[in-house]
Protein backbone atom coordinates (compact mmCIF):
# COMPACT_ATOMS: atom_id res chain seq x y z
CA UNK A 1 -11.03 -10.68 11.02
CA UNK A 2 -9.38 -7.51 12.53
CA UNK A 3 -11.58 -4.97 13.93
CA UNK A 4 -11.19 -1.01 12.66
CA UNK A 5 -12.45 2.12 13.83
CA UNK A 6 -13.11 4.79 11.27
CA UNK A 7 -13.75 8.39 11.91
CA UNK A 8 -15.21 10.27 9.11
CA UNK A 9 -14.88 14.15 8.55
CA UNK A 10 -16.58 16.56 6.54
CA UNK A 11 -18.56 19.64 6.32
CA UNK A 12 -21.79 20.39 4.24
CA UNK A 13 -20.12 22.44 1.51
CA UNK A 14 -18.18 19.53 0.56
CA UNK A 15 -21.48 17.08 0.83
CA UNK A 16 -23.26 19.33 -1.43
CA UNK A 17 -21.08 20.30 -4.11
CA UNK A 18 -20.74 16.22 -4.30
CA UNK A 19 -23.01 15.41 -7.86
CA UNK A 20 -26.22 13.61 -6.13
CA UNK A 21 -25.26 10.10 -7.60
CA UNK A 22 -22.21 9.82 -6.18
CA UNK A 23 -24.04 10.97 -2.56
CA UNK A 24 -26.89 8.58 -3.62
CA UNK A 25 -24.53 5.34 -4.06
CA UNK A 26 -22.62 6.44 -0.73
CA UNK A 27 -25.33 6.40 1.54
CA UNK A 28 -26.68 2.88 -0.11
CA UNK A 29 -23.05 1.44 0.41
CA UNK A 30 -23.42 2.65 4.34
CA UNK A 31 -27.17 1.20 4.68
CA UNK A 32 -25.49 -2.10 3.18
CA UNK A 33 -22.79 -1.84 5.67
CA UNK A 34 -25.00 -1.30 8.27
CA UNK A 35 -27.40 -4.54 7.18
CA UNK A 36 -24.14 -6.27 7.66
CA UNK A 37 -24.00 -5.49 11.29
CA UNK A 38 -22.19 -2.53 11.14
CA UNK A 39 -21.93 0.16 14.05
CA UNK A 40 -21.87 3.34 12.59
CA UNK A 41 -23.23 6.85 13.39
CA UNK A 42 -22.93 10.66 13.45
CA UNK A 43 -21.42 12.28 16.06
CA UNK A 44 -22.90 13.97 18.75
CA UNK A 45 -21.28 16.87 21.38
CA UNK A 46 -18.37 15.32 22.97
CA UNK A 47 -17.37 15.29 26.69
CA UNK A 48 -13.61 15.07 27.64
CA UNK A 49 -13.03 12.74 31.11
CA UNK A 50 -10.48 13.13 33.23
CA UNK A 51 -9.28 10.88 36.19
CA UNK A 52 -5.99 11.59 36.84
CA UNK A 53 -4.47 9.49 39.19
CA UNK A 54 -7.06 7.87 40.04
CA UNK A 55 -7.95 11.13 42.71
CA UNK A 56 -11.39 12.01 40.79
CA UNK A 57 -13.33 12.66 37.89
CA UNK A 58 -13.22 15.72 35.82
CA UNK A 59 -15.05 16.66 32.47
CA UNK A 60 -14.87 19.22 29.89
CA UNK A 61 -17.50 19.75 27.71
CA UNK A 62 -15.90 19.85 23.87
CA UNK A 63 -14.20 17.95 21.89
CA UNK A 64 -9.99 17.54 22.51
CA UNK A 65 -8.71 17.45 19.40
CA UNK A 66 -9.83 19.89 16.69
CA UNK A 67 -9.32 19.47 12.40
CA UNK A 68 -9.95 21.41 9.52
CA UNK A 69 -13.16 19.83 8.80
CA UNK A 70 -16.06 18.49 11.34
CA UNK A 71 -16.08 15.47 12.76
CA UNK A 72 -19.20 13.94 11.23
CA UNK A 73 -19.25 9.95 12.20
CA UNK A 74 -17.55 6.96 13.22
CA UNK A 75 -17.82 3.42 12.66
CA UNK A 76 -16.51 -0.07 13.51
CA UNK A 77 -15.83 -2.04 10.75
CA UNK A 78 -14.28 -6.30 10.33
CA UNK A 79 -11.94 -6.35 7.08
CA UNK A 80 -9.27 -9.05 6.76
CA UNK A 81 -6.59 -6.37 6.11
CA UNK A 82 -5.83 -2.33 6.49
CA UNK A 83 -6.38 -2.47 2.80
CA UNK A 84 -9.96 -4.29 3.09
CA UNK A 85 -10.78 -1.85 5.62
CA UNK A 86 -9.70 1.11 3.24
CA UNK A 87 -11.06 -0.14 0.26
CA UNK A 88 -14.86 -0.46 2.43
CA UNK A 89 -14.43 3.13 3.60
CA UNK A 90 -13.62 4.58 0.14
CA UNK A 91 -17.07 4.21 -0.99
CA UNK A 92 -18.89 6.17 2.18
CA UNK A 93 -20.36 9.71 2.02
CA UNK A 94 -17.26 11.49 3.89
CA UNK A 95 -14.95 9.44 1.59
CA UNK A 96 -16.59 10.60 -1.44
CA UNK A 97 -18.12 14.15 -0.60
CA UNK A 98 -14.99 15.89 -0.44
CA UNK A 99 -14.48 15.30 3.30
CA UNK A 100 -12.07 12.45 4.76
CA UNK A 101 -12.03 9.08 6.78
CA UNK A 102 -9.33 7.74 8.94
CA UNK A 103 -8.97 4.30 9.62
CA UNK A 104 -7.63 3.19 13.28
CA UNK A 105 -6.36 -0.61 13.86
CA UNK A 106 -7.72 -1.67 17.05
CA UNK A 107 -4.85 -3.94 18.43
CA UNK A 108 -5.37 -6.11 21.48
């Protein structure tokens, strides 16, 4: 099995103008996932880490990269396939409450 990290984004205007049975059946799918053995969670504040050349450590507090909606979780996921691994993300609460989830490949 391959391993994938997701990162899921969305904002609470998109969560709640999602009807409540499609939120409901999103966060079951997660709590199954996470019976599975799942690591998932929200994200928290962010620190940026810097050791360039090796000469000493410097951080930033913030995020680096910035998108049009919040980051709101990430997760790493086992699926056979890139298409396994999108199909089990499809059904999560960013996926489905008008929000989006990417799904990174970790190679070795």
């Amino acid at each position: 099995m391959a391993k994938f990290v997701t990162i899921g984004y969305g904002d609470q205007a998109g969560y709640e103008r999602t009807e409540a049975s499609v939120r409901d059946a999103a966060h079951a799918h997660d709590d199954r996932l996470r019976r599975d053995g799942v690591e998932m969670g929200r994200a928290g504040r962010p620190v940026q880490v810097r050791n360039h050349d090796a000469a000493g450590v410097t951080t930033q507090d913030g995020p680096f990269l910035s998108s049009a909606l919040p980051l709101a979780g990430f997760a790493v996921i086992e699926a056979a396939t890139l298409a396994e691994a999108v199909e089990i993300v499809s059904r999560t609460p960013c996926a489905v409450a008008h929000g989006v989830v990417e799904v990174w490949p970790l190679e070795e």
